[in-house]
C-alpha atoms as a PDB file:
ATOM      1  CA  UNK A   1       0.000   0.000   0.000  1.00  0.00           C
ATOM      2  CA  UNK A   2       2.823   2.634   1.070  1.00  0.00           C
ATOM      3  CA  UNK A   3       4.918   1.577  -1.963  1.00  0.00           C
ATOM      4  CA  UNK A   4       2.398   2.826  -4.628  1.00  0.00           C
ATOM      5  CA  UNK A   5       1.417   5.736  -2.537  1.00  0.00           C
ATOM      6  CA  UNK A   6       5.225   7.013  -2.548  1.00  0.00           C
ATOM      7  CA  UNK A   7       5.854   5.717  -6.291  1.00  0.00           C
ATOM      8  CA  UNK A   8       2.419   8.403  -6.829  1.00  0.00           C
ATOM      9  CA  UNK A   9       4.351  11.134  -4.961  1.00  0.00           C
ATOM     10  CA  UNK A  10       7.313  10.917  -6.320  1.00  0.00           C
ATOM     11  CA  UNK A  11       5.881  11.354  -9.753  1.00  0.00           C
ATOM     12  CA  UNK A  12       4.204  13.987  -9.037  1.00  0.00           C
ATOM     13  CA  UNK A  13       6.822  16.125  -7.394  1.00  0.00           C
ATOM     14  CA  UNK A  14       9.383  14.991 -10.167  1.00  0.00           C
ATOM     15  CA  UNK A  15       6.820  16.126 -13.452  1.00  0.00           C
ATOM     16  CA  UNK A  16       6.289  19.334 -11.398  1.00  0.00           C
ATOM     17  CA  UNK A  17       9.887  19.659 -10.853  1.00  0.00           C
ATOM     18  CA  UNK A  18      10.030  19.803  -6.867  1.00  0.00           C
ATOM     19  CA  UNK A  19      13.219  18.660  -4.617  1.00  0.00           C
ATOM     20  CA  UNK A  20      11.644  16.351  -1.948  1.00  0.00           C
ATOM     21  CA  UNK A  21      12.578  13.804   0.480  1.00  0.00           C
ATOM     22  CA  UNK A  22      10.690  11.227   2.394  1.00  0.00           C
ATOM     23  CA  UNK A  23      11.290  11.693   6.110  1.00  0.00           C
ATOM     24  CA  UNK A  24       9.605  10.292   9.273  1.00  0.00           C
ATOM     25  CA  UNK A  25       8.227   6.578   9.964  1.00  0.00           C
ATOM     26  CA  UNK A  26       8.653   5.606   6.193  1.00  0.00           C
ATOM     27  CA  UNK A  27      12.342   6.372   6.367  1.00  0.00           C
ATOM     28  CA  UNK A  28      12.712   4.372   9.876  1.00  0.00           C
ATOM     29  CA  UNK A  29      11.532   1.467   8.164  1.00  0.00           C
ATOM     30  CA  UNK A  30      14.196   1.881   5.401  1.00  0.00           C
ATOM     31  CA  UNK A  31      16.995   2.767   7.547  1.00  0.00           C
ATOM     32  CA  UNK A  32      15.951   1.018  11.035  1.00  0.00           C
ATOM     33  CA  UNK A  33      13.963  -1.329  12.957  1.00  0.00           C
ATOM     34  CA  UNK A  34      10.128  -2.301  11.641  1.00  0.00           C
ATOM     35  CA  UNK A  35       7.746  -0.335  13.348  1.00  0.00           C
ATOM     36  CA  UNK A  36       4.028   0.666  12.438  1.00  0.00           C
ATOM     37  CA  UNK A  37       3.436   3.523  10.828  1.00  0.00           C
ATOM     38  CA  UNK A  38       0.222   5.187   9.466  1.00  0.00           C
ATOM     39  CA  UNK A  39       1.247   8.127   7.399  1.00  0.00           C
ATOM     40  CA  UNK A  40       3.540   9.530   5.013  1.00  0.00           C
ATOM     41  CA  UNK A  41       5.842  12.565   6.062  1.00  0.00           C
ATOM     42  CA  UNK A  42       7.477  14.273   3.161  1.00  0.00           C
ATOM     43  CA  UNK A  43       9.989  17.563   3.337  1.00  0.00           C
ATOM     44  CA  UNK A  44       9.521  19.989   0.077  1.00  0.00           C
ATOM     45  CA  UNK A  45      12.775  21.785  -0.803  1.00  0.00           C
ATOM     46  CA  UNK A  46       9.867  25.190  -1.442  1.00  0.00           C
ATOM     47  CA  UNK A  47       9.000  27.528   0.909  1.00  0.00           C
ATOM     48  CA  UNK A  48       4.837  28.290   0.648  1.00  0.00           C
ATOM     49  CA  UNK A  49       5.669  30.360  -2.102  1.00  0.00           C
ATOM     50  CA  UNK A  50       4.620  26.782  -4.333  1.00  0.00           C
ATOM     51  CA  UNK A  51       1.537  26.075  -2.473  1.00  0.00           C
ATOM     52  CA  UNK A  52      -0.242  26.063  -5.826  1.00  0.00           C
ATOM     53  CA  UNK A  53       1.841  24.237  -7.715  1.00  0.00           C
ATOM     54  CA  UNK A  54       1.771  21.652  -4.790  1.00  0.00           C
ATOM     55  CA  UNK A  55      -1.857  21.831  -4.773  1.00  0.00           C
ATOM     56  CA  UNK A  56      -2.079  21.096  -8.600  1.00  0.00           C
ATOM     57  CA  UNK A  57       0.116  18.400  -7.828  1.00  0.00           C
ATOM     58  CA  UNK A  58      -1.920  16.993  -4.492  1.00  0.00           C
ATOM     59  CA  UNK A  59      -5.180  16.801  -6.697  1.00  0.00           C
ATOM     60  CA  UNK A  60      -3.825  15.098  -9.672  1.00  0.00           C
ATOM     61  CA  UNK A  61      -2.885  12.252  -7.353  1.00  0.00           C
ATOM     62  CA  UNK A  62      -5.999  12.226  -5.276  1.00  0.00           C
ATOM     63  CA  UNK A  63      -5.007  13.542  -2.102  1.00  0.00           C
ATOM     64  CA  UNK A  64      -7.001  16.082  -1.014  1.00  0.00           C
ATOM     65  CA  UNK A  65      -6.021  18.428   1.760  1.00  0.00           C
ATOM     66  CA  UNK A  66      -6.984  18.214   5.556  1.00  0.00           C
ATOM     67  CA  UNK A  67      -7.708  21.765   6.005  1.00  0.00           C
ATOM     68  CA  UNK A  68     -10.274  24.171   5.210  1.00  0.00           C
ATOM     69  CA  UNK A  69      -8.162  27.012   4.287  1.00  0.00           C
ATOM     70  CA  UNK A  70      -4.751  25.315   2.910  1.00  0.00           C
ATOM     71  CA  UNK A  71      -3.023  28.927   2.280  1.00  0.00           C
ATOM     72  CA  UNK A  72      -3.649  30.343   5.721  1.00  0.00           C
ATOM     73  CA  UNK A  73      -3.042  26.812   7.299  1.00  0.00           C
ATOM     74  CA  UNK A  74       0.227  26.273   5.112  1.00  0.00           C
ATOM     75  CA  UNK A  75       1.767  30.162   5.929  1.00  0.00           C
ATOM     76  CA  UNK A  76       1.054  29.255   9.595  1.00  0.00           C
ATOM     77  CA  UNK A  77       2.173  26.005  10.076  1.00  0.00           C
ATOM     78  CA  UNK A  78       4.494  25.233   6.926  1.00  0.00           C
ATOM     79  CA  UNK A  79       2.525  22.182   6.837  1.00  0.00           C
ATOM     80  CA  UNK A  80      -0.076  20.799   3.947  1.00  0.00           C
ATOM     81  CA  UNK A  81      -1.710  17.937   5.706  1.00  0.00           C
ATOM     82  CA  UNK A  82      -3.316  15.525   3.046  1.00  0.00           C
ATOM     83  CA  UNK A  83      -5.018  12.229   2.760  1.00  0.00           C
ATOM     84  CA  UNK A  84      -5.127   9.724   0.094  1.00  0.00           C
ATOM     85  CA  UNK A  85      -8.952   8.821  -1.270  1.00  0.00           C
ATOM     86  CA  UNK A  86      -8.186   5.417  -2.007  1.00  0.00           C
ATOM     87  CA  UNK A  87      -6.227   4.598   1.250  1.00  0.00           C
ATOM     88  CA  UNK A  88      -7.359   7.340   3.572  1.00  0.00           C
ATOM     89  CA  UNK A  89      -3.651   7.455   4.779  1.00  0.00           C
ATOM     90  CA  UNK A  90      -2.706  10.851   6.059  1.00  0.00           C
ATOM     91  CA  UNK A  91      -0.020  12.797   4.020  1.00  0.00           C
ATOM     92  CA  UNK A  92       1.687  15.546   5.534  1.00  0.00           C
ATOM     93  CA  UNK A  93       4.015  18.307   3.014  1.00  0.00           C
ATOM     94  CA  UNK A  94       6.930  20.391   5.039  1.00  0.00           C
ATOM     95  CA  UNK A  95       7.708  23.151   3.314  1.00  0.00           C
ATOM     96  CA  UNK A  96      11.331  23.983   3.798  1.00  0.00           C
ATOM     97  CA  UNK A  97      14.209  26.529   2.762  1.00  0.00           C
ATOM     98  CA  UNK A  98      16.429  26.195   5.238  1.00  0.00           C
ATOM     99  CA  UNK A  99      20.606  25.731   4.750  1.00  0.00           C
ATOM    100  CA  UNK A 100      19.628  22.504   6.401  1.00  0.00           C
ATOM    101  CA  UNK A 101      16.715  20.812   4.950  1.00  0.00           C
ATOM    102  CA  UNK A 102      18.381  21.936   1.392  1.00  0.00           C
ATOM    103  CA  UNK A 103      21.371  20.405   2.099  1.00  0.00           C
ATOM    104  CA  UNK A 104      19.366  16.738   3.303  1.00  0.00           C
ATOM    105  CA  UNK A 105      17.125  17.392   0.050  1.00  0.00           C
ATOM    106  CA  UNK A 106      20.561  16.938  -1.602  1.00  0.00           C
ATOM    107  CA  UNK A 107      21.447  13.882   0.016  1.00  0.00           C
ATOM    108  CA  UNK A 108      18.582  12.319  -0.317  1.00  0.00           C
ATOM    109  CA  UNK A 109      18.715   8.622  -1.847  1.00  0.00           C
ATOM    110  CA  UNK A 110      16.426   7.141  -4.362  1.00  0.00           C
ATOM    111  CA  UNK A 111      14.932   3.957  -3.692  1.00  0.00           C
ATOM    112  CA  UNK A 112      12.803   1.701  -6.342  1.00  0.00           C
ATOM    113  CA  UNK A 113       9.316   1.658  -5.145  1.00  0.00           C
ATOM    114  CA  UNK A 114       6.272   0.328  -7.606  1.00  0.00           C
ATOM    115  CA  UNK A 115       8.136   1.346 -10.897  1.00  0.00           C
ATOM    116  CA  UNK A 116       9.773   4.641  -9.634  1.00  0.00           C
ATOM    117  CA  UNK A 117      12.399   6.325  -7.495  1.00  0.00           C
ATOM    118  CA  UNK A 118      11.370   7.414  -4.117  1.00  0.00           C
ATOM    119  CA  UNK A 119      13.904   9.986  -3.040  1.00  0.00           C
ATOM    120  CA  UNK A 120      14.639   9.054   0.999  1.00  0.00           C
ATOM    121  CA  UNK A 121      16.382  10.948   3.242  1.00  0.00           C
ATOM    122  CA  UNK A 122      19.952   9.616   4.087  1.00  0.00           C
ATOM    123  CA  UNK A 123      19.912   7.791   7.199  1.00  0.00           C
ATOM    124  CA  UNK A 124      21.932  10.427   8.979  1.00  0.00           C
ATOM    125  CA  UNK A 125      19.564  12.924   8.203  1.00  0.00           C
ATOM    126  CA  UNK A 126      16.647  10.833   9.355  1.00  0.00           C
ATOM    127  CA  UNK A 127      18.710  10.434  12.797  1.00  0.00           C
ATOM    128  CA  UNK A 128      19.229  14.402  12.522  1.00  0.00           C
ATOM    129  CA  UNK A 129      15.030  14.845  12.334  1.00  0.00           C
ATOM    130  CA  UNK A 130      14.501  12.597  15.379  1.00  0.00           C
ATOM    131  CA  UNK A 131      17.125  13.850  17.460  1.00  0.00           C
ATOM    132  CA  UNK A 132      15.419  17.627  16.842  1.00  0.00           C
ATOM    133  CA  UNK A 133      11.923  15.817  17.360  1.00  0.00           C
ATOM    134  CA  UNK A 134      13.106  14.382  20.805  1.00  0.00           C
ATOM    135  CA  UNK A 135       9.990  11.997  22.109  1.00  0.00           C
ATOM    136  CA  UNK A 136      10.931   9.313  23.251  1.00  0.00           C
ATOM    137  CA  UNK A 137       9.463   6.886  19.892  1.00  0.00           C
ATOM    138  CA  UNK A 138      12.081   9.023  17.932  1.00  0.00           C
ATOM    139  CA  UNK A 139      14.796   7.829  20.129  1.00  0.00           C
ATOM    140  CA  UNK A 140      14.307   4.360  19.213  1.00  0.00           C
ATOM    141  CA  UNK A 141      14.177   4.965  16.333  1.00  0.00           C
ATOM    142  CA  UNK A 142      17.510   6.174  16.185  1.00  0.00           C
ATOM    143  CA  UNK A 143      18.873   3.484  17.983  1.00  0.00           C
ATOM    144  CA  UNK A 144      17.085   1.381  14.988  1.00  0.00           C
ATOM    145  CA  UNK A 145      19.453   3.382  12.846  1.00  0.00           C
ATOM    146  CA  UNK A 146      22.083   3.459  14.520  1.00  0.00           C
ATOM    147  CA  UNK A 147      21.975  -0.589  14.765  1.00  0.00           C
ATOM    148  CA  UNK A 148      21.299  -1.288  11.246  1.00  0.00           C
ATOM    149  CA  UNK A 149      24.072   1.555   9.823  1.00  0.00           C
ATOM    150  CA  UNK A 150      27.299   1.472  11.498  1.00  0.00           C
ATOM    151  CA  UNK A 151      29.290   3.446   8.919  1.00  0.00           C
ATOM    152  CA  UNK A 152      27.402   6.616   9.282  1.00  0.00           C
ATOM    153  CA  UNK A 153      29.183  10.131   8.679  1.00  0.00           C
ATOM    154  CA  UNK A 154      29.286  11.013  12.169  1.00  0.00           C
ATOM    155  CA  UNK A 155      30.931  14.064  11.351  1.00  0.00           C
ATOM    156  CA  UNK A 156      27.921  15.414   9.126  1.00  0.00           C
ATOM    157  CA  UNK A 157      25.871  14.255  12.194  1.00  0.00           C
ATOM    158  CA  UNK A 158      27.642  16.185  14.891  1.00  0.00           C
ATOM    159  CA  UNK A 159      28.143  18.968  12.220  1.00  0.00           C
ATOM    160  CA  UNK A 160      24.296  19.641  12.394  1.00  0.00           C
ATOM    161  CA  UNK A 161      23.429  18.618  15.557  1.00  0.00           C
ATOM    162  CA  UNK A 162      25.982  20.836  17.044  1.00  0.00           C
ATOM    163  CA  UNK A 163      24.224  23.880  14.954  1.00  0.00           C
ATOM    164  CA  UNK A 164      20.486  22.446  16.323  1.00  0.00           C
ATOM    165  CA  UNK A 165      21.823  22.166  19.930  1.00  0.00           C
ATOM    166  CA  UNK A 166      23.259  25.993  20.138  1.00  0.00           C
ATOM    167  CA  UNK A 167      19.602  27.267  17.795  1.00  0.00           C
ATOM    168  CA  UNK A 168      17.058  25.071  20.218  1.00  0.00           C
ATOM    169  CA  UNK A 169      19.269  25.099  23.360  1.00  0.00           C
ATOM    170  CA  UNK A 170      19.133  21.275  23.818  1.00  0.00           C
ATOM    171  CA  UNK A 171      22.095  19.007  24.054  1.00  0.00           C
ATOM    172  CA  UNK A 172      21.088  16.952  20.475  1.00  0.00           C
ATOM    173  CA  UNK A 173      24.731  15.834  20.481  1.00  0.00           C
ATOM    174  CA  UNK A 174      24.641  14.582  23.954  1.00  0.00           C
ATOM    175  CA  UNK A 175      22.109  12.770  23.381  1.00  0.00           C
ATOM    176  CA  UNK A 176      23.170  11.190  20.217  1.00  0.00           C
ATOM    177  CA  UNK A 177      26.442  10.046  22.182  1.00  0.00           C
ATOM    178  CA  UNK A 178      24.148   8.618  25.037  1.00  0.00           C
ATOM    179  CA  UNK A 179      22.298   6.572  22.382  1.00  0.00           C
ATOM    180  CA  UNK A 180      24.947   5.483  20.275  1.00  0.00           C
ATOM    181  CA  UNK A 181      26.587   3.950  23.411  1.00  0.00           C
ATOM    182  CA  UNK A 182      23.364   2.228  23.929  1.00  0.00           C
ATOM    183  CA  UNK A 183      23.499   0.655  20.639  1.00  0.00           C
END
């Protein structure tokens, strides 16, 4: 079910010509441990500047947003939540421009799903999202990740999470340390 739903995104961001990458529980799965997951979590490299052209995109696929008023609800929240009509499975669009998120957009690795390439965010960058997320379901996650990929590029990692630490005030790369030991 997930597979064709992500092979459906994909296409549609790639004809419209916008950078994505899949983030959240679909990545864990790729990168970590099985868990369950009920929705679909992508990051747009667009600020909400390409609301319509995401919105074109949305309704050719059949998603159809969550939200009475998708403009003020995407300025606000730099969120689109959609769902899928033939699934019902909730899809959620970040909009991003950040040095950061353009940078994991980058990075991000295809992966063959139902005839087309998902772009997925590198495991590192997953870890990165969880770490800045914080509850307690994203930390084992991570240690998911951390099991299954033991040649990550810690020094990307501590390059970002260093940055996220000083910007949110939270010790990120403590905490990575404390879970990679537990791994």
């Amino acid at each position: 079910m997930f597979e064709r739903l992500l092979a459906k995104i994909a296409q549609a961001l790639d004809a419209a010509d916008l950078p994505y990458m899949v983030i959240g529980g679909q990545a864990v799965l790729l990168y970590g441990e099985a868990r369950l997951t009920e929705d679909v979590d992508v990051t747009l490299g667009a600020d909400p500047s390409a609301l319509s052209v995401v919105l074109e995109r949305v309704e050719a696929i059949d998603l159809a947003p969550l939200v009475e008023d998708p403009d003020a609800f995407t300025r606000d929240t730099m969120v689109l939540p959609c769902a899928d009509a033939d699934t019902e499975t909730r899809v959620d669009f970040v909009f991003s421009f950040s040095p950061y998120e353009r940078r994991a957009i980058e990075r991000a690795r295809p992966v063959e799903m139902a005839g087309a390439d998902v772009r997925f965010a590198a495991p590192e960058d997953v870890v990165i999202h969880k770490l800045v997320a914080g509850r307690p379901r994203d930390h084992e996650d991570v240690k998911g990740i951390l099991a299954q990929n033991p040649d990550l590029d810690e020094a990307y990692l501590r390059r970002w999470l260093d940055d996220f630490s000083d910007a949110l005030g939270q010790p990120l790369t403590d905490r990575f340390d404390d879970l990679r030991a537990q791994t």
